[in-house]
C-alpha atoms as a PDB file:
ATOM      1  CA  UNK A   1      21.097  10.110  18.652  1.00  0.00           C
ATOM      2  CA  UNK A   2      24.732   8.848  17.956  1.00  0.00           C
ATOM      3  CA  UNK A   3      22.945   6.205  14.989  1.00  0.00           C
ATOM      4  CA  UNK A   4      20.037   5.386  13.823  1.00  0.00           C
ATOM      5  CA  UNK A   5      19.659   1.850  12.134  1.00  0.00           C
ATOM      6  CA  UNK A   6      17.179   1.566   9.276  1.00  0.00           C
ATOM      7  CA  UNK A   7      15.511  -2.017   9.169  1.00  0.00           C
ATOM      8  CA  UNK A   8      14.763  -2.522   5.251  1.00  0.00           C
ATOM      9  CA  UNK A   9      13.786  -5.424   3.382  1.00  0.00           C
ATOM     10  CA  UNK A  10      16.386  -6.245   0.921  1.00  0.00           C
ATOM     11  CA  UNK A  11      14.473  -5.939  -2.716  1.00  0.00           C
ATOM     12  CA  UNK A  12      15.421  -2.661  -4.716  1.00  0.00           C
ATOM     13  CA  UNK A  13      11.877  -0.951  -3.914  1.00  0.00           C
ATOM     14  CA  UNK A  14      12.572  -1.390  -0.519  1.00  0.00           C
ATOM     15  CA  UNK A  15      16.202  -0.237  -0.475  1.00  0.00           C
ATOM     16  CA  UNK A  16      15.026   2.750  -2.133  1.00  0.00           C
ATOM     17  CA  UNK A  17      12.533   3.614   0.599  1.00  0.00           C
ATOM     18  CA  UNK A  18      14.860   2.722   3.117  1.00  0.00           C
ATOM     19  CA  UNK A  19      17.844   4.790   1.459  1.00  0.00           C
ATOM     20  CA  UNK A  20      15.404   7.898   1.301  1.00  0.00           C
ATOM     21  CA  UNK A  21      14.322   8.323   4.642  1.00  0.00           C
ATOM     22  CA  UNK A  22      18.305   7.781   5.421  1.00  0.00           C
ATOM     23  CA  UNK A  23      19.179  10.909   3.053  1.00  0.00           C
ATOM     24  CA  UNK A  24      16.212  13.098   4.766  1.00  0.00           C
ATOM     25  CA  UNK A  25      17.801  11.955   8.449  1.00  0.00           C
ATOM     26  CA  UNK A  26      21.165  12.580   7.238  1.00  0.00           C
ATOM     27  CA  UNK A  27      20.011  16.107   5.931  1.00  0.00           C
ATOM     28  CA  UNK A  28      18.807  16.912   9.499  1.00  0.00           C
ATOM     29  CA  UNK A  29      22.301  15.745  10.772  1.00  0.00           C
ATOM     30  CA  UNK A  30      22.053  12.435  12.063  1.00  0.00           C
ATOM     31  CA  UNK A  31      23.878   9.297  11.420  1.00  0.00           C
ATOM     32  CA  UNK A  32      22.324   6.442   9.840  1.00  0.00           C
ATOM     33  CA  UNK A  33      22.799   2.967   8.387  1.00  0.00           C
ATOM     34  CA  UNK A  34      20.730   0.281   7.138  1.00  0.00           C
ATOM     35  CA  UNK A  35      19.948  -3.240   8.387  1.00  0.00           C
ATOM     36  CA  UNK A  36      18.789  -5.401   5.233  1.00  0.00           C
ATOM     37  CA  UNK A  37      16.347  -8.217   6.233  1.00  0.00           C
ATOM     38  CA  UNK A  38      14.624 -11.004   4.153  1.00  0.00           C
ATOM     39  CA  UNK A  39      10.867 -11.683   5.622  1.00  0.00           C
ATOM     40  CA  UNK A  40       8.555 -14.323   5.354  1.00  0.00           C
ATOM     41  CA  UNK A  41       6.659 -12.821   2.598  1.00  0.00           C
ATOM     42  CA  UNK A  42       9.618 -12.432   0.410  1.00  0.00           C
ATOM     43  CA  UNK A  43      10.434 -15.908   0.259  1.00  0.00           C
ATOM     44  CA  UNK A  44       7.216 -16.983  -0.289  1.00  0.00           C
ATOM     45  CA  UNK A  45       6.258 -16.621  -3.790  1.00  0.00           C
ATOM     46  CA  UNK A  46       4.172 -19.740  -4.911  1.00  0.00           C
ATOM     47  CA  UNK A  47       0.939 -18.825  -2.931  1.00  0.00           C
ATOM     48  CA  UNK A  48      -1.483 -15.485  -2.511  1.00  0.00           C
ATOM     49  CA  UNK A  49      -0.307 -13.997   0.461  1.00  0.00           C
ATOM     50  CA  UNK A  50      -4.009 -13.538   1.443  1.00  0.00           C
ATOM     51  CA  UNK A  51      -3.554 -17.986   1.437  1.00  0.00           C
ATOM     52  CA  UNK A  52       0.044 -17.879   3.748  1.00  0.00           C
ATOM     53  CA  UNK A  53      -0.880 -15.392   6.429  1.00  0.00           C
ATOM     54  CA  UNK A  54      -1.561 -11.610   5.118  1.00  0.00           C
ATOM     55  CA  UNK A  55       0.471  -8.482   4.627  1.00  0.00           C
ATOM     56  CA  UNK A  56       2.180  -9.275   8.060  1.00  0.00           C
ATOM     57  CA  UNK A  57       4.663 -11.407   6.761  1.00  0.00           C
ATOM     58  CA  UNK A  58       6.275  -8.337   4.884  1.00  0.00           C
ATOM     59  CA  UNK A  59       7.243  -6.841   8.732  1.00  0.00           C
ATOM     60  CA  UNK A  60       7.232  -9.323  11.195  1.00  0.00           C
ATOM     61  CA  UNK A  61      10.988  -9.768  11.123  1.00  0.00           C
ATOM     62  CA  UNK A  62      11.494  -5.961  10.915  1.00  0.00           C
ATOM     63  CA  UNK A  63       9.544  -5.629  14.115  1.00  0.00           C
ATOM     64  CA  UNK A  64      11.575  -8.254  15.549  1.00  0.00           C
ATOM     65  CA  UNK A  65      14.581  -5.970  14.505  1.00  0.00           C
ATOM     66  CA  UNK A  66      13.334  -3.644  16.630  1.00  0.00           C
ATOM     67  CA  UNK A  67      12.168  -5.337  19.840  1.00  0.00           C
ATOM     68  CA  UNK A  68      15.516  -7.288  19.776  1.00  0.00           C
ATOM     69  CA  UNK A  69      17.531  -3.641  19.635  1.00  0.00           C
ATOM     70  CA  UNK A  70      19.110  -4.253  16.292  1.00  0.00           C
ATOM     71  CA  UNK A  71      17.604  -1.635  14.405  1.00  0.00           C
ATOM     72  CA  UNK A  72      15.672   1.767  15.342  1.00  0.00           C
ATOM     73  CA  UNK A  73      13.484   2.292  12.647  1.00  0.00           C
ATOM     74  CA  UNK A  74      11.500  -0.038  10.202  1.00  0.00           C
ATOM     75  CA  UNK A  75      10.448   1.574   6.745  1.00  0.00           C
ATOM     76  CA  UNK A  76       7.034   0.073   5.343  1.00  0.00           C
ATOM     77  CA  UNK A  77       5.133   0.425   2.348  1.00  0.00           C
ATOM     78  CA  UNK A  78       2.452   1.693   4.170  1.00  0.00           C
ATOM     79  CA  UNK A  79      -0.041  -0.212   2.185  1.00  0.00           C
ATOM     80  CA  UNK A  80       1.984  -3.694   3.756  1.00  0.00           C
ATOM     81  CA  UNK A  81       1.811  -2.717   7.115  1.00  0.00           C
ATOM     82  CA  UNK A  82      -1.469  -4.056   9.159  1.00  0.00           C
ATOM     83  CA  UNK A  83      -4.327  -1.987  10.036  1.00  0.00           C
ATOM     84  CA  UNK A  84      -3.861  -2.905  13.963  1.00  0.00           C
ATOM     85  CA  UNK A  85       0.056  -3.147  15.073  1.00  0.00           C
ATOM     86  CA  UNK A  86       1.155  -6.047  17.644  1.00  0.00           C
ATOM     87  CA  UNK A  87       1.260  -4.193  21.142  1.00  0.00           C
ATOM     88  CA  UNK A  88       4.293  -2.415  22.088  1.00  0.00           C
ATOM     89  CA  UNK A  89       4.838  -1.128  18.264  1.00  0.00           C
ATOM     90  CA  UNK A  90       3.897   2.459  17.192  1.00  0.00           C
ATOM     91  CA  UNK A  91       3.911   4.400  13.411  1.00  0.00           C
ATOM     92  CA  UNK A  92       5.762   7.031  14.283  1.00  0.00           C
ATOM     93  CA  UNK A  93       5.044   9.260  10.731  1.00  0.00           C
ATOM     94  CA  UNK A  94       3.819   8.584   7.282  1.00  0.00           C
ATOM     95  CA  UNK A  95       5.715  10.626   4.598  1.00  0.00           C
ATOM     96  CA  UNK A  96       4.460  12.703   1.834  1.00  0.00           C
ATOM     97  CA  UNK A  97       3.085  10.422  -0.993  1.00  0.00           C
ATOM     98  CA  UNK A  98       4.066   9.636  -3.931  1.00  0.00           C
ATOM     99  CA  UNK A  99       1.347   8.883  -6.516  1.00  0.00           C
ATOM    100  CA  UNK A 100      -1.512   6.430  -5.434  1.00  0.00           C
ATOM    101  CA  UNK A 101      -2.622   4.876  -8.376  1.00  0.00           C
ATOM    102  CA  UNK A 102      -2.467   1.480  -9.844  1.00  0.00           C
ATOM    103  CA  UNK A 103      -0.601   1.707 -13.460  1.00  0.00           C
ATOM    104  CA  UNK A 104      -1.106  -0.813 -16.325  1.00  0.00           C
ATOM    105  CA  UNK A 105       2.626  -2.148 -17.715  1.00  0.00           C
ATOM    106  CA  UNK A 106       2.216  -3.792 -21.054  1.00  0.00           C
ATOM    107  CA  UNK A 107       5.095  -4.845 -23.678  1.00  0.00           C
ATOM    108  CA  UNK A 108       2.084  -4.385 -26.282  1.00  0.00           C
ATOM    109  CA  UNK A 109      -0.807  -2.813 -25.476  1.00  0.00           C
ATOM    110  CA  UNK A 110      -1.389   0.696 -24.690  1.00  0.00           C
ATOM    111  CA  UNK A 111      -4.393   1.020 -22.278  1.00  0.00           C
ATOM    112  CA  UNK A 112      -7.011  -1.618 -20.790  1.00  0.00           C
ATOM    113  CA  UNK A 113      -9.110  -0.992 -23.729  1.00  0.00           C
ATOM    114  CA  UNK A 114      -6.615  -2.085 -25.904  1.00  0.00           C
ATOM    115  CA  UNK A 115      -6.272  -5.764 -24.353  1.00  0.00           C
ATOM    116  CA  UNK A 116      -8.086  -8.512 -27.115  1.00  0.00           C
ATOM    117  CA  UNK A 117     -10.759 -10.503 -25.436  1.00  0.00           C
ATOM    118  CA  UNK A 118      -9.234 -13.214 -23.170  1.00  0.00           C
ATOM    119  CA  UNK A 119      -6.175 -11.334 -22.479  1.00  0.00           C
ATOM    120  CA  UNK A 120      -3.952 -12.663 -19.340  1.00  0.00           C
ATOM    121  CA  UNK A 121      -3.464  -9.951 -16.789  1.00  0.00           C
ATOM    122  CA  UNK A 122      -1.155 -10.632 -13.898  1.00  0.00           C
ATOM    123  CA  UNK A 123      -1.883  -9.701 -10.380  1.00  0.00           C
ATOM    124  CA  UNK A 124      -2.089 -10.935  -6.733  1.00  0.00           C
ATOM    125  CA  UNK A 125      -4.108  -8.310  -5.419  1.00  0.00           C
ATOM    126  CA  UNK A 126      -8.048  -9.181  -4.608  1.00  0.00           C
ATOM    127  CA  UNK A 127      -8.673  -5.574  -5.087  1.00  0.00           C
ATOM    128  CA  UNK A 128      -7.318  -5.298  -8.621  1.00  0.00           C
ATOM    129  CA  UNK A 129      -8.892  -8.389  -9.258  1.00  0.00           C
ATOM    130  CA  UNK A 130     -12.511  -7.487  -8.431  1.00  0.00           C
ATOM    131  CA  UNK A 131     -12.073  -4.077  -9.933  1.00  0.00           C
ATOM    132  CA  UNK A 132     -10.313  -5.279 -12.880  1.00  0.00           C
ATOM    133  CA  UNK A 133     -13.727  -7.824 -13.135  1.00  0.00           C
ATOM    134  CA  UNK A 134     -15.581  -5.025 -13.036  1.00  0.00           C
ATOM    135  CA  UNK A 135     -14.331  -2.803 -15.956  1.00  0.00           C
ATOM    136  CA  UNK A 136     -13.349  -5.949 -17.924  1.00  0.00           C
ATOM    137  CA  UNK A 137     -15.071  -9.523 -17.086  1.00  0.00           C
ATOM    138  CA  UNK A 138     -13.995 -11.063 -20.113  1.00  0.00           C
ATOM    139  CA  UNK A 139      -9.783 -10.905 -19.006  1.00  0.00           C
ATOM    140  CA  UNK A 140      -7.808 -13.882 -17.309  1.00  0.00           C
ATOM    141  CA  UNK A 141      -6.657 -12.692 -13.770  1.00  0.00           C
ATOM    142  CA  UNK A 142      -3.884 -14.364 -13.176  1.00  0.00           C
ATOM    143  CA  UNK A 143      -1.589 -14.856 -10.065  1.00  0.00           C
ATOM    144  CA  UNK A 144       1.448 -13.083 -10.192  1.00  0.00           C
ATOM    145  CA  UNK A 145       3.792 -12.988  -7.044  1.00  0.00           C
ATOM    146  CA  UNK A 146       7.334 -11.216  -6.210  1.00  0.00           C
ATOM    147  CA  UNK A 147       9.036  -7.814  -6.252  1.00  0.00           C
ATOM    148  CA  UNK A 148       8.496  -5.431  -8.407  1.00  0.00           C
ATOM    149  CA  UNK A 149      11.713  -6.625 -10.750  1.00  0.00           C
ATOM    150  CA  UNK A 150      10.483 -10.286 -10.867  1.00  0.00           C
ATOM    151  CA  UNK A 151       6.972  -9.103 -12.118  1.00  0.00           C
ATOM    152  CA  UNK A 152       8.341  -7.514 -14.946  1.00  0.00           C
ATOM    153  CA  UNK A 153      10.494 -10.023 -15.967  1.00  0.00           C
ATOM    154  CA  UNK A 154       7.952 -12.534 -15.776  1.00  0.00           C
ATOM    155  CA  UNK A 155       5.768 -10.243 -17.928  1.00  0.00           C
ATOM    156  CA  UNK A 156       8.339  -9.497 -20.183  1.00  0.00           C
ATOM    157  CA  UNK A 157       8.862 -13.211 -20.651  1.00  0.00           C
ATOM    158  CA  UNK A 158       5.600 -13.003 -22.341  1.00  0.00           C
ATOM    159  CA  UNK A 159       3.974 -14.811 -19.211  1.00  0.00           C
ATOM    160  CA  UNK A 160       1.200 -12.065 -19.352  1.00  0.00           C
ATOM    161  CA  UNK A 161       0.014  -9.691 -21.494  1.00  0.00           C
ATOM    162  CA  UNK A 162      -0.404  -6.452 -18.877  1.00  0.00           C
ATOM    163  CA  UNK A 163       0.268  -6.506 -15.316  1.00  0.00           C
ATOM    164  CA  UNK A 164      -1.450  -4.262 -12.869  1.00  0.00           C
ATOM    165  CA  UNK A 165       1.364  -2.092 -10.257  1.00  0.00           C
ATOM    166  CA  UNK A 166       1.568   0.124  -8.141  1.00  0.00           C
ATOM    167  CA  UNK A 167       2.398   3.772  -9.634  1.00  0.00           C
ATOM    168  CA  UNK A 168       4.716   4.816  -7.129  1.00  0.00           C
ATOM    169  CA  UNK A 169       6.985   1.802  -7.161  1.00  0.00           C
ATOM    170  CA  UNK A 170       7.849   2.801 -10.727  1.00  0.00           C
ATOM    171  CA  UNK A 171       8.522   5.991  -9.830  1.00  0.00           C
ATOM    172  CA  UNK A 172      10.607   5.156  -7.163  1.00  0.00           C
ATOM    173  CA  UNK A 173      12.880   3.029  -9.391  1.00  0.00           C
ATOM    174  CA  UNK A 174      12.716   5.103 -12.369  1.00  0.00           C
ATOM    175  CA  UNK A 175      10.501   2.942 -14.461  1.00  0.00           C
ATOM    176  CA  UNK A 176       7.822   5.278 -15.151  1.00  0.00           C
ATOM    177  CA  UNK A 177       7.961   4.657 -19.064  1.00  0.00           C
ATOM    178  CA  UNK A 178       7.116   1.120 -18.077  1.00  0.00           C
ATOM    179  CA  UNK A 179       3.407   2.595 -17.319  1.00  0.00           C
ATOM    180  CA  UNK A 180       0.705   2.280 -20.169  1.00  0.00           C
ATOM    181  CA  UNK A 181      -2.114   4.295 -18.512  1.00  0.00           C
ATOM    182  CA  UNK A 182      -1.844   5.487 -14.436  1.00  0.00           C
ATOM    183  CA  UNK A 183      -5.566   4.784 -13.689  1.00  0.00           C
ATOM    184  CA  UNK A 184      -8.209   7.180 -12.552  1.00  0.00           C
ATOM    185  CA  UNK A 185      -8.853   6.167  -8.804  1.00  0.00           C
ATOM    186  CA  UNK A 186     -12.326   6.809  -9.755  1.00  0.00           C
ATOM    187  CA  UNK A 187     -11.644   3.465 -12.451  1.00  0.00           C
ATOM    188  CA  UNK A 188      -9.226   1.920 -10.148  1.00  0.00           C
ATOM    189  CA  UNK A 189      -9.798   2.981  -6.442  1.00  0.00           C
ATOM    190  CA  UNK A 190      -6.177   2.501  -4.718  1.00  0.00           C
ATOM    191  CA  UNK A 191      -5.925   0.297  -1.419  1.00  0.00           C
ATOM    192  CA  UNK A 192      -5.606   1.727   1.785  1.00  0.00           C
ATOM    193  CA  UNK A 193      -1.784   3.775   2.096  1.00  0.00           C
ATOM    194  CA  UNK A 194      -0.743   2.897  -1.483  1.00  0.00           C
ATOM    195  CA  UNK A 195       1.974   5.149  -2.327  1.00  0.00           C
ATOM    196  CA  UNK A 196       2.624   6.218   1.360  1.00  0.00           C
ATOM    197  CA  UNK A 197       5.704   5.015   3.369  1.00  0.00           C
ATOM    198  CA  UNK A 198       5.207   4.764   7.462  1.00  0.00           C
ATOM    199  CA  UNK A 199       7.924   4.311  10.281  1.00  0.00           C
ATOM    200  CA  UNK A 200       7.589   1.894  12.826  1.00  0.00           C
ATOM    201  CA  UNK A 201       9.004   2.010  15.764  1.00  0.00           C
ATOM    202  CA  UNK A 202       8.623   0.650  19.533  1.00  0.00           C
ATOM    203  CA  UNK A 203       6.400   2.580  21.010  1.00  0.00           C
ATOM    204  CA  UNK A 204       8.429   3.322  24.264  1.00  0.00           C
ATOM    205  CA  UNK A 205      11.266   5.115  22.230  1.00  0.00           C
ATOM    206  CA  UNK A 206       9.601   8.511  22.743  1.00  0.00           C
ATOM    207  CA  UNK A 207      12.616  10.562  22.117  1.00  0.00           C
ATOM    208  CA  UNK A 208      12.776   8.761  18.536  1.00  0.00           C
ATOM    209  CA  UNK A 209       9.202   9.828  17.980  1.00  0.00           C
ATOM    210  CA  UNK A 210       9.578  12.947  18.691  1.00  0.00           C
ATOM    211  CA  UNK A 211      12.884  13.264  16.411  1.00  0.00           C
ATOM    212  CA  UNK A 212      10.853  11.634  13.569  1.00  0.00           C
ATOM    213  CA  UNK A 213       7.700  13.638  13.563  1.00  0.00           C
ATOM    214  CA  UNK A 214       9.880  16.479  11.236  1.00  0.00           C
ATOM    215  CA  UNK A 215       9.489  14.073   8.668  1.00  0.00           C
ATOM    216  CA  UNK A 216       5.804  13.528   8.587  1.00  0.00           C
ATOM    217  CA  UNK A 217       3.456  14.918   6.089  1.00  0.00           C
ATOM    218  CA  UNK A 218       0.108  15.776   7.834  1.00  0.00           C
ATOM    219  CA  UNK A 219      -1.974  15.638   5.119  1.00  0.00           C
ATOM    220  CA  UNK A 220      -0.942  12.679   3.724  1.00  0.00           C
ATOM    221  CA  UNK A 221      -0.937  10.933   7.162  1.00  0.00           C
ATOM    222  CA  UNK A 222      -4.446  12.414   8.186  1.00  0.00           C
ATOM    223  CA  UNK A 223      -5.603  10.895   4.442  1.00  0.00           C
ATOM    224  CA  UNK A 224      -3.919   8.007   4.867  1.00  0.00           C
ATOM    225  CA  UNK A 225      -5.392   7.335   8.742  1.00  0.00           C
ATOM    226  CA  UNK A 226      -8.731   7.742   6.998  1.00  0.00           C
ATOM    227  CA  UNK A 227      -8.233   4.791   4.918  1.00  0.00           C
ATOM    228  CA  UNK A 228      -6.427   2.569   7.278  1.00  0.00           C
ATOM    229  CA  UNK A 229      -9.536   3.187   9.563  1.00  0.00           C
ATOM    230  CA  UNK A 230     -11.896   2.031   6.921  1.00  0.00           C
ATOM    231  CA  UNK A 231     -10.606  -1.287   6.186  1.00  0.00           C
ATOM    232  CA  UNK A 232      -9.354  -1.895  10.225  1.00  0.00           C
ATOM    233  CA  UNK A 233     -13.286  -1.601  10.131  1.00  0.00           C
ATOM    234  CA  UNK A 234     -14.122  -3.960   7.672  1.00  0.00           C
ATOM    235  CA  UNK A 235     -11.584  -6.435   9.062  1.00  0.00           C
ATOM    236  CA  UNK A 236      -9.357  -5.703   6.212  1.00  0.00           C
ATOM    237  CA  UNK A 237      -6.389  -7.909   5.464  1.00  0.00           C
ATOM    238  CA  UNK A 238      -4.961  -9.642   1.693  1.00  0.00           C
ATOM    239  CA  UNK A 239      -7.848 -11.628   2.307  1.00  0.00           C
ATOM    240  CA  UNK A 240     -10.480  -8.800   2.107  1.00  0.00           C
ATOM    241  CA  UNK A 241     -10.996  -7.295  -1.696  1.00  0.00           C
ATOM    242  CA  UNK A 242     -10.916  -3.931  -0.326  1.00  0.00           C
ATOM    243  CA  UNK A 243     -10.491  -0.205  -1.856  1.00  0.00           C
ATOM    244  CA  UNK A 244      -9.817   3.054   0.214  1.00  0.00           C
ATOM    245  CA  UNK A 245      -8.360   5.920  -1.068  1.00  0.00           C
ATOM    246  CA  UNK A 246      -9.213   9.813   0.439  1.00  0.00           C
ATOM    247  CA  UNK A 247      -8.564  12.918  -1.342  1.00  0.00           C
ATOM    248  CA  UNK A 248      -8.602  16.729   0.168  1.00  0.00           C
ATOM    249  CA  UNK A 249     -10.833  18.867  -1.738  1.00  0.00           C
ATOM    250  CA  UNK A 250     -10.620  22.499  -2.274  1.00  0.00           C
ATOM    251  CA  UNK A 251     -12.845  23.116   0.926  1.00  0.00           C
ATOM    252  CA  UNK A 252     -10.751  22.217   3.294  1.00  0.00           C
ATOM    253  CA  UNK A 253     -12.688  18.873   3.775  1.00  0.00           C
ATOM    254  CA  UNK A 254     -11.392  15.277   3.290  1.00  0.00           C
ATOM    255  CA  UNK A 255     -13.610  13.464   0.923  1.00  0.00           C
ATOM    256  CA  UNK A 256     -12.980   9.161   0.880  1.00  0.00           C
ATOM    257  CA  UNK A 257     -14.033   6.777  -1.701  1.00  0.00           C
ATOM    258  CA  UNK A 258     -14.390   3.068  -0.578  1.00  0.00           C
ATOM    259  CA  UNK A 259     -15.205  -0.145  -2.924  1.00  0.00           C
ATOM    260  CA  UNK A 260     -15.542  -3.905  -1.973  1.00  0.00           C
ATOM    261  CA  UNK A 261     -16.103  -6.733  -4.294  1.00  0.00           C
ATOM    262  CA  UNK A 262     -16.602 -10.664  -3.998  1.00  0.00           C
ATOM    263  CA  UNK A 263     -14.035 -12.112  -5.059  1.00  0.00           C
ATOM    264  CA  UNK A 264     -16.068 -15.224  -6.070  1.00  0.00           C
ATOM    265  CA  UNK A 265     -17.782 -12.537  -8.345  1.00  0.00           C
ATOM    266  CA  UNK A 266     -21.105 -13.556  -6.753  1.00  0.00           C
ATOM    267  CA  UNK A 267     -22.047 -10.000  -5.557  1.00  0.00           C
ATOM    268  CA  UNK A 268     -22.196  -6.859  -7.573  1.00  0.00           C
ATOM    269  CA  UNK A 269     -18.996  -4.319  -7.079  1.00  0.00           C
ATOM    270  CA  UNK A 270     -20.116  -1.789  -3.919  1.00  0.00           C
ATOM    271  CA  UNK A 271     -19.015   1.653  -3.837  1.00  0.00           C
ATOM    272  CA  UNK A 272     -19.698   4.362  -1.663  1.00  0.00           C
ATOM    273  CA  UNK A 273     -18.359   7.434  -0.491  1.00  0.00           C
ATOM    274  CA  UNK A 274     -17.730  10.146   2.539  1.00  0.00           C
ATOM    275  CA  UNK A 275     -17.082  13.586   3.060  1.00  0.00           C
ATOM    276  CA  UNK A 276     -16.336  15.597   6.621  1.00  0.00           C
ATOM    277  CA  UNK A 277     -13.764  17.845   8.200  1.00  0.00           C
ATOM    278  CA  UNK A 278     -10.552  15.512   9.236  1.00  0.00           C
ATOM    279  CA  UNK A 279      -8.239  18.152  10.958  1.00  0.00           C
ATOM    280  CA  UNK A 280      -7.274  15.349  13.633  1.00  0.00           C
ATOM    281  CA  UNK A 281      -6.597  11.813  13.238  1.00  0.00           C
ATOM    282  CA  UNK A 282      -9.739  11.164  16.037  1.00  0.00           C
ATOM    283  CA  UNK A 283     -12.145  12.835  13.115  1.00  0.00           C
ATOM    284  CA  UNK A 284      -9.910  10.870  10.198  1.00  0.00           C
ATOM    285  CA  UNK A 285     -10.744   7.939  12.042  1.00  0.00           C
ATOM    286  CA  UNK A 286     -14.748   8.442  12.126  1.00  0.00           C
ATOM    287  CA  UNK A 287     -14.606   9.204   8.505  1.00  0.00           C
ATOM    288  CA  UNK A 288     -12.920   6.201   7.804  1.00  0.00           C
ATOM    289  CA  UNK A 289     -15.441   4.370   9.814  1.00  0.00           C
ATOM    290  CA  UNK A 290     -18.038   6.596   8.195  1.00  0.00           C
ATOM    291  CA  UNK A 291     -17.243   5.102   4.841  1.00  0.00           C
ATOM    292  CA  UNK A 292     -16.648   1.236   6.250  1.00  0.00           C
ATOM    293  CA  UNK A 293     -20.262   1.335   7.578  1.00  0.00           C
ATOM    294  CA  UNK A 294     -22.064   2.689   4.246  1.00  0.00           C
ATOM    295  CA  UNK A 295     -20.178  -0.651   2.708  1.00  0.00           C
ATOM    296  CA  UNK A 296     -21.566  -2.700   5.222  1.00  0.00           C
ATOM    297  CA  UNK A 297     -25.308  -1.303   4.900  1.00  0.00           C
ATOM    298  CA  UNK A 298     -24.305  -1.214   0.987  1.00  0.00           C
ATOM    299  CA  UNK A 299     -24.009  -5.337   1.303  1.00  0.00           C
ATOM    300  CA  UNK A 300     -20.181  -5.526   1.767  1.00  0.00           C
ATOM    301  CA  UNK A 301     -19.112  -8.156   4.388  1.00  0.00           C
END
């Protein structure tokens, strides 16, 4: 292809994602530049996004990008992108992962433990909230909105006392001294894709697909399908407090862990877990749903 054009978000995390997948087409001799785009969900930052419309916002003007002709490819946080994509749209590859775990970032405190009774921890996420109720009901989850740069400023303004990220984010930027503890995903069970990045692309570009599939990690996108078909299961969106995070054991086999909480803290944290051969996406899929319907017998809705 003569160019490819990257559509990115503009905020640094996304840059960076958008820069790296430029570096590994450039490495397999292609030309590519970069198409920086500010959605929906970036400029709003007063509400949940699980209140204003769900992790959609974060790609609908990327995908408009690419119906329009203006860009090629569209680099997600794969944990953004929604479980079901609007017809015409494929994900072409997911990438190897970078770590999956949620990290605690405190200015003063060392590990979850550490926080005094009371303490204000800053988050958005449903998930982190019910399984930060879980390990510690006494804390005060906070809302905390914006990219990655803007949540530690606000926490570093003293506007919290630990936030809850993502893991790979800091990586990504080289803030990984910011992290207190990574947690255990058995502690903190990831959401669905965290630490993955997917390509979307229209789905009648074929020869693009094709060209892209050299950057796909199998594993990781097998694992990843797993999880994705768990919460497409459950319904999942921002508005569902939903954990899914699948690991590949020494066996061979593909073992996922799944969690769902009530947000109104009315119903006990539910946790289950599945195990099977996933050497297609077809079989990553029936795990997934595997897992999604021991939730639902479990008492997860």
């Amino acid at each position: 292809m003569s160019n490819i054009v990257i559509a990115t978000r503009e905020s640094r995390l996304a840059l960076w994602q958008a820069e790296h997948v430029r570096a590994l087409l450039q490495e397999k001799g292609h030309t590519v530049s970069l198409l920086g785009l500010t959605t929906t969900g970036d400029q709003i930052l007063d509400r949940t996004l699980s209140k204003v419309g769900g992790k959609g916002l974060f790609v609908k003007e990327l995908e408009l990008a690419l119906e329009e002709g203006r860009a090629d490819i569209a680099v997600h946080s794969l944990k953004d992108v929604p479980m079901d994509l609007p017809e015409g749209f494929a994900l072409a590859c997911v990438l190897e992962r970078e770590d999956p775990r949620d990290a605690l970032v405190s200015p003063r405190y060392e590990s979850l433990d550490a926080l005094p009774q009371g303490a204000v921890v800053g988050t958005s996420s449903l998930r982190r909230v019910v399984l930060l109720r879980a390990l510690r009901p006494d804390l005060r989850i906070e809302p905390l909105r914006g990219n990655l740069d803007t949540r530690l400023r606000k926490l570093d303004e003293g506007q919290y006392d630990a936030i809850v990220l993502a893991a790979a984010g800091l990586k990504r930027l080289g803030l990984e001294s910011r992290i207190r503890v990574a947690f255990d995903p058995d502690t903190m069970l990831p959401a669905a894709g965290q630490g993955a990045l997917g390509i979307e692309v229209r789905a009648d570009r074929t020869e693009l697909i094709e060209l892209l599939r050299s950057l796909a990690h199998q594993g990781d996108w097998l694992s990843t399908a797993a999880e994705r078909a768990v919460s497409r299961a459950m319904g999942g969106s921002c508005s569902m407090p939903l954990a899914a995070h699948a690991r590949w054991q020494a066996d061979g086999a593909l073992r996922i862990d799944a969690a769902w909480g009530d947000p109104e803290g009315n119903a006990p944290l539910v946790k289950v877990h599945a195990l099977a051969q996933a050497g297609d996406f077809a079989q990553a899929d029936a795990l997934g749903e595997r897992a999604a319907a021991l939730l639902r017998d479990a008492g997860a809705h």
